[in-house]
Protein backbone atom coordinates (compact mmCIF):
# COMPACT_ATOMS: atom_id res chain seq x y z
CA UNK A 1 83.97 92.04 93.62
CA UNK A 2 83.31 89.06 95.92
CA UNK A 3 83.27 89.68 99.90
CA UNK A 4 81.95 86.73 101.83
CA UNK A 5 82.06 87.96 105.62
CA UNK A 6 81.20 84.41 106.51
CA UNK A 7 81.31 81.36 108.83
CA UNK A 8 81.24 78.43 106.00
CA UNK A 9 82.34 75.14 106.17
CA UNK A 10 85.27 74.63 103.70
CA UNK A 11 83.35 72.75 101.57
CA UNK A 12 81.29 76.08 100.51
CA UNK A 13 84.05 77.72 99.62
CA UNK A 14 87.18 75.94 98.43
CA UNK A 15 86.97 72.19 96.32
CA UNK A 16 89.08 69.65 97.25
CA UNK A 17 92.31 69.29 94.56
CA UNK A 18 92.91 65.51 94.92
CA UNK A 19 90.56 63.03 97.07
CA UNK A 20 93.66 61.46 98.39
CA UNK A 21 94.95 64.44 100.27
CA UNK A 22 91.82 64.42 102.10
CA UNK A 23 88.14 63.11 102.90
CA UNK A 24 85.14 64.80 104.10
CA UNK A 25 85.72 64.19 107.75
CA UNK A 26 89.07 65.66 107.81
CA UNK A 27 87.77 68.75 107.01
CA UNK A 28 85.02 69.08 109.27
CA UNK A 29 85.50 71.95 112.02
CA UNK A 30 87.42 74.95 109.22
CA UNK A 31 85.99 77.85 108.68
CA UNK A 32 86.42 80.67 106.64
CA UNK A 33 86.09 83.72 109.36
CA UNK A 34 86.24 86.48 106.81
CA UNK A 35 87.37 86.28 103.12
CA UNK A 36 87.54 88.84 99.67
CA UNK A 37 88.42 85.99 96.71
CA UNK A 38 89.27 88.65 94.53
CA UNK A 39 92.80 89.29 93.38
CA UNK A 40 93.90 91.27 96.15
CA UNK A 41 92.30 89.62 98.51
CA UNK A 42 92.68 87.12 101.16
CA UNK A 43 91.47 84.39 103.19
CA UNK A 44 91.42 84.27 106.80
CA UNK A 45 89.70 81.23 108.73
CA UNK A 46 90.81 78.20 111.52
CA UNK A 47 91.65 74.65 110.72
CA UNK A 48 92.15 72.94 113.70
CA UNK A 49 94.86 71.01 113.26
CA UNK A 50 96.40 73.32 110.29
CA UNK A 51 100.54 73.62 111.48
CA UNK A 52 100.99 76.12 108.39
CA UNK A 53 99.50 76.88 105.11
CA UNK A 54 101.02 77.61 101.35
CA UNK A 55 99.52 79.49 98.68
CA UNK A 56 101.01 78.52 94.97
CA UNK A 57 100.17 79.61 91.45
CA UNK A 58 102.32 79.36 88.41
CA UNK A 59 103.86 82.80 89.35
CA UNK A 60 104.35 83.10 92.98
CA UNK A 61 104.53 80.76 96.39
CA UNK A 62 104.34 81.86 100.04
CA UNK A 63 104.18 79.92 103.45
CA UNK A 64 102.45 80.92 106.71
CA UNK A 65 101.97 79.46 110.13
CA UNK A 66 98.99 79.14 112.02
CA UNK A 67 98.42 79.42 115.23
CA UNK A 68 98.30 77.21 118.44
CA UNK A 69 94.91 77.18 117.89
CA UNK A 70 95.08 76.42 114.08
CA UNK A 71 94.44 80.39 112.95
CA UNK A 72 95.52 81.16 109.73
CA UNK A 73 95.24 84.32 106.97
CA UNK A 74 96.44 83.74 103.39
CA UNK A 75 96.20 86.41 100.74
CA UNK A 76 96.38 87.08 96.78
CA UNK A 77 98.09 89.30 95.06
CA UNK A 78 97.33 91.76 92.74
CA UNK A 79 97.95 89.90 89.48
CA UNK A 80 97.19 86.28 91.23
CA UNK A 81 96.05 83.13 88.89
CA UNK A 82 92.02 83.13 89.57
CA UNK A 83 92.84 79.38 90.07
CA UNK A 84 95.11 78.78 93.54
CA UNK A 85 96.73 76.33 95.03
CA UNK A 86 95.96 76.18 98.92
CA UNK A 87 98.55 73.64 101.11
CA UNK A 88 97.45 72.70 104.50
CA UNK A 89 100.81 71.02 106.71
CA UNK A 90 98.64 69.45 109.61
CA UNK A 91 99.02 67.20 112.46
CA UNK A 92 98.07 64.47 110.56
CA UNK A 93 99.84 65.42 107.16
CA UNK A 94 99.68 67.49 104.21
CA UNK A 95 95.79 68.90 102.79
CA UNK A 96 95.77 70.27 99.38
CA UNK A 97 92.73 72.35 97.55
CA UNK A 98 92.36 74.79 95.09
CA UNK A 99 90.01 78.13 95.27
CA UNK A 100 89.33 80.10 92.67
CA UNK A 101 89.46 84.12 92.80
CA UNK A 102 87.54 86.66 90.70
CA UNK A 103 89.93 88.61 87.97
CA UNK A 104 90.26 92.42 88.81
CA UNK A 105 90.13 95.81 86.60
CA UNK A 106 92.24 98.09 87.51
CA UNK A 107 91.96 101.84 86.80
CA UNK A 108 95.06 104.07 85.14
CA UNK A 109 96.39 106.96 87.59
CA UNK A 110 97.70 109.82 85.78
CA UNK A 111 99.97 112.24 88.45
CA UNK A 112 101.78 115.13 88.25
CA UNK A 113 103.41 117.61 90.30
CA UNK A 114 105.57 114.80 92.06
CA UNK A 115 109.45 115.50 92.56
CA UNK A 116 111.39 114.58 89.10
CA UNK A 117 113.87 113.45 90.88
CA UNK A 118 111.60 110.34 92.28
CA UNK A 119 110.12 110.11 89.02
CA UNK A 120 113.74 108.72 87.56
CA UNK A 121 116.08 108.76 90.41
CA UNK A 122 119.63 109.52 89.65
CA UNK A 123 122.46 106.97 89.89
CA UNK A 124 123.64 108.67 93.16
CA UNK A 125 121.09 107.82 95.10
CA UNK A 126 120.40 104.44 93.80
CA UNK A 127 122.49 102.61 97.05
CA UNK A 128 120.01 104.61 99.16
CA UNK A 129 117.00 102.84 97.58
CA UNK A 130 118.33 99.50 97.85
CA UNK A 131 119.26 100.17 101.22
CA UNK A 132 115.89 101.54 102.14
CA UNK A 133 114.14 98.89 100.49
CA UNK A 134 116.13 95.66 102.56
CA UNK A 135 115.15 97.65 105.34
CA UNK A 136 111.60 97.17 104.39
CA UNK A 137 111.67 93.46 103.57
CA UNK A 138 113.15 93.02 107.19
CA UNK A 139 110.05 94.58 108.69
CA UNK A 140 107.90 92.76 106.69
CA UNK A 141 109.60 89.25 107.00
CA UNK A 142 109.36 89.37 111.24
CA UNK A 143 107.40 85.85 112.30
CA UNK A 144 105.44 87.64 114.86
CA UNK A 145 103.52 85.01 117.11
CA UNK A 146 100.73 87.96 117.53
CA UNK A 147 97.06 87.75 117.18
CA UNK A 148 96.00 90.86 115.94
CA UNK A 149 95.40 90.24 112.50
CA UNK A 150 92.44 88.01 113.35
CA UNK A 151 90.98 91.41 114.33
CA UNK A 152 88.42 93.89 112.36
CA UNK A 153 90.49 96.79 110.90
CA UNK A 154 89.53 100.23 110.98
CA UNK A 155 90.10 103.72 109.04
CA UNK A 156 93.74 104.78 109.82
CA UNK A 157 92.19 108.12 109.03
CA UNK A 158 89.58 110.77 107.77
CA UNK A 159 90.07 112.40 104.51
CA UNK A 160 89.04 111.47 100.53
CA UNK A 161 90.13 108.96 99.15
CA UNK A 162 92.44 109.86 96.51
CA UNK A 163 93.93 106.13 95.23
CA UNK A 164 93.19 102.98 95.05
CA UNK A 165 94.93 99.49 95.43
CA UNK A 166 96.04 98.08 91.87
CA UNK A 167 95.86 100.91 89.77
CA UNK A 168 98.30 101.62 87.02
CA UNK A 169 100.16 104.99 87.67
CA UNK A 170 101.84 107.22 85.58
CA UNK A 171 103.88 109.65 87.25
CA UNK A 172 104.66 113.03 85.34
CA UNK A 173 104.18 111.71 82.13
CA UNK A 174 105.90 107.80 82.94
CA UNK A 175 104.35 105.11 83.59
CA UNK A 176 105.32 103.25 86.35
CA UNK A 177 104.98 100.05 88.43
CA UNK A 178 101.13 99.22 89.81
CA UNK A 179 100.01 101.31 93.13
CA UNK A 180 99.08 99.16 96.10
CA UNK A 181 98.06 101.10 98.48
CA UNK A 182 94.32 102.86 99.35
CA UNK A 183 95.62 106.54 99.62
CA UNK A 184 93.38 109.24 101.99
CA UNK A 185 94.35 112.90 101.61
CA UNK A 186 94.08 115.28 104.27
CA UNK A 187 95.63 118.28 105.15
CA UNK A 188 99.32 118.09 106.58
CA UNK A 189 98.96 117.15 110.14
CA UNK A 190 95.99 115.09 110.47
CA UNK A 191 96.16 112.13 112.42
CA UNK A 192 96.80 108.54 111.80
CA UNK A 193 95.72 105.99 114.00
CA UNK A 194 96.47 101.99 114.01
CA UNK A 195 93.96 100.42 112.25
CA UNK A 196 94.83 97.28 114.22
CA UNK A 197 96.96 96.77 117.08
CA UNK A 198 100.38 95.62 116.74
CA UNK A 199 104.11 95.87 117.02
CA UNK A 200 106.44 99.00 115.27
CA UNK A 201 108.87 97.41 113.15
CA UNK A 202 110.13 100.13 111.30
CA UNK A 203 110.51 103.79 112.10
CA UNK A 204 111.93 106.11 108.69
CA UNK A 205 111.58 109.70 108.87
CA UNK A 206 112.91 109.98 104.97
CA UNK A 207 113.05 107.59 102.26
CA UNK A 208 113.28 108.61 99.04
CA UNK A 209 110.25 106.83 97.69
CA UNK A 210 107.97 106.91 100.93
CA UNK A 211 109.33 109.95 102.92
CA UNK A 212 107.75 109.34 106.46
CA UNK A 213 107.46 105.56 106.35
CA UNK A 214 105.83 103.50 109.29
CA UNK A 215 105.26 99.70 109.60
CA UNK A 216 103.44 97.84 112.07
CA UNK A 217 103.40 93.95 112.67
CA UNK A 218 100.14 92.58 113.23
CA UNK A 219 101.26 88.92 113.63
CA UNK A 220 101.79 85.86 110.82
CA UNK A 221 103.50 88.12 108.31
CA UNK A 222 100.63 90.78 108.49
CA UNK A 223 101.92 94.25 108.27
CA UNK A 224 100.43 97.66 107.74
CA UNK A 225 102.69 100.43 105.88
CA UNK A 226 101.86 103.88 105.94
CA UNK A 227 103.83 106.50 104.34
CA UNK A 228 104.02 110.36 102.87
CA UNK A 229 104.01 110.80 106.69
CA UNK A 230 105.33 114.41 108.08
CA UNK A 231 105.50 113.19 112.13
CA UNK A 232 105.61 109.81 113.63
CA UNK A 233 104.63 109.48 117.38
CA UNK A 234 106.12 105.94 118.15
CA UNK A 235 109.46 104.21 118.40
CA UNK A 236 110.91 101.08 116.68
CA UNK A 237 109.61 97.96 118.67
CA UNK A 238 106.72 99.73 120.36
CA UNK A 239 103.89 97.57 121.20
CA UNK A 240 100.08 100.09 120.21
CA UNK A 241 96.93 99.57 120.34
CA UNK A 242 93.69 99.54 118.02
CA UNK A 243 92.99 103.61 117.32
CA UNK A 244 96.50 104.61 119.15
CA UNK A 245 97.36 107.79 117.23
CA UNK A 246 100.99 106.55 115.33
CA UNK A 247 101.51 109.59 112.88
CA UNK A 248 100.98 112.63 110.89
CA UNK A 249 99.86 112.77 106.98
CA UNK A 250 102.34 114.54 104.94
CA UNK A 251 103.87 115.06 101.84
CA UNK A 252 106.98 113.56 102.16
CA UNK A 253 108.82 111.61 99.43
CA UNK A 254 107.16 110.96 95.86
CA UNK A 255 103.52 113.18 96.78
CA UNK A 256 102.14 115.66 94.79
CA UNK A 257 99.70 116.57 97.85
CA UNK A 258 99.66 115.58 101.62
CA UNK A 259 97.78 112.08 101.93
CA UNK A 260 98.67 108.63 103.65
CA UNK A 261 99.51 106.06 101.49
CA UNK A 262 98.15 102.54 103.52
CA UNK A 263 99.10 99.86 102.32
CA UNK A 264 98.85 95.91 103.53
CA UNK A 265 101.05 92.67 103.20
CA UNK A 266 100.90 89.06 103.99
CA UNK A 267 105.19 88.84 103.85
CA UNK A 268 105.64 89.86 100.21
CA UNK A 269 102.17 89.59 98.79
CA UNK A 270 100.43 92.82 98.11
CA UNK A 271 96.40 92.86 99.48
CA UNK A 272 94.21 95.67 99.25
CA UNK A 273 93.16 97.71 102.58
CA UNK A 274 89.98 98.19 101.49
CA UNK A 275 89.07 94.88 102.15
CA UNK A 276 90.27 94.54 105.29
CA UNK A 277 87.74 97.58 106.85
CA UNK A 278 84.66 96.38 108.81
CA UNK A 279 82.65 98.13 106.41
CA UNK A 280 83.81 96.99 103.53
CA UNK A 281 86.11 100.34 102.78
CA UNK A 282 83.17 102.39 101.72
CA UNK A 283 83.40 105.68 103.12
CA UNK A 284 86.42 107.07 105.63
CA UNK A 285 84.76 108.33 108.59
CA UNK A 286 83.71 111.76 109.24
């Protein structure tokens, strides 16, 4: 895995795609503030005069502003091309480079003990999911003019770390669709704090997938989900802060144990928490 936790000049990190987008001097003052180019990862850095920013590959494209003060945070998904496709729209017109991320392994998770019924969800309740799951894609979707993605996350809690981002799980014997979440178990009732501070855009005391579900929106499309949850302590537009205590773990939904389930978007791509920790997502604290 690559982490640079860096101040370089863009030149160290990303080559230019075509000369005629842009020369040397118009890409003197970026930097890259803090970046994982893995699959998974992300990119977050300022380019002056950067108005927004698109990330292509042959599978998947996605558009974010930057701020007043030319701010930006793109990310990778889980099965992102190593090569990308990075689109600066600037005061003075469009920037293109590429950047190539590092290919990821990802571990199989074998689980059992999880309600059936989640497993392979009858037709009854299949409005219900795709109900619950616009509701979601709102949350995620808000163009939040707030800083606090350009923060240092921390642990959302204290507990082991039972999952990982990426990993393939198979739930009572089927396999099922890629996990993207870090997951910390603890017993039911432990805290959860905000890992960053932010604005509550959604509020769900039972899904059928999630159970407990809680986002926040940390600005530009950033968003932290956390789910399995048995309590949630704040309200649907609430404005918290860094280490606010949000929640309870649980073992709501599809759990086999009580554990939060964190997990991290940039709009609809997928990142891994663990990279976003100060620490690099070593150790929960004790």
């Amino acid at each position: 895995m690559v982490k640079a936790i860096l101040k370089l000049s863009l030149l160290a990190s990303i080559c230019l795609l075509n000369n005629s987008y842009a020369q040397t001097e118009d890409i003197k003052g970026y930097t890259t503030e803090k970046a994982a180019l893995v699959q998974g990862g992300f990119v977050r850095g300022q380019y002056q005069s950067c108005v927004s920013v698109t990330v292509k590959d042959t599978q998947t494209e996605q558009t974010g502003q930057c701020t007043d003060d030319g701010h930006f945070l793109i990310g990778f998904g889980r099965d992102a091309d190593t090569k990308q496709t990075l689109i600066f729209e600037t005061t003075s017109g469009q920037k293109a480079f590429t950047v190539e991320i590092k290919k990821r392994t990802y571990k199989t998770d074998k689980i059992t003990g999880v309600p059936q019924k989640t497993v392979t969800p009858p037709d009854s309740v299949l409005a219900r999911i795709r109900s619950e799951n616009e509701k979601i894609w709102v949350a995620r979707h808000h163009k939040t003019p707030r800083r606090d993605f350009l923060s240092d996350f921390i642990w959302p809690a204290q507990g082991r770390i039972s999952g990982v981002y990426g990993s393939q799980r198979i739930f009572n014997g089927t396999p099922k669709r890629p996990h993207y979440g870090l997951d910390i178990a603890a017993i039911t009732g432990t805290k959860v704090i905000a890992p960053a501070a932010g604005i509550v855009r959604l509020v769900h005391n039972d899904m059928f997938y999630s159970g407990g579900t809680l986002i926040v929106d940390h600005g530009f499309g950033i968003t932290s989900t956390f789910i399995h949850l048995s309590k949630i302590d704040v309200i649907e537009g609430q404005i918290i802060k860094q280490g606010e205590k949000i929640a309870e773990i649980g073992q709501s939904g599809r759990a086999s144990g009580p554990h939060l389930d964190w997990r991290i978007n940039w709009f609809n791509v997928r990142l891994d928490p663990k990279l976003w920790l100060e620490d690099g997502g070593n150790l929960p604290p004790k």
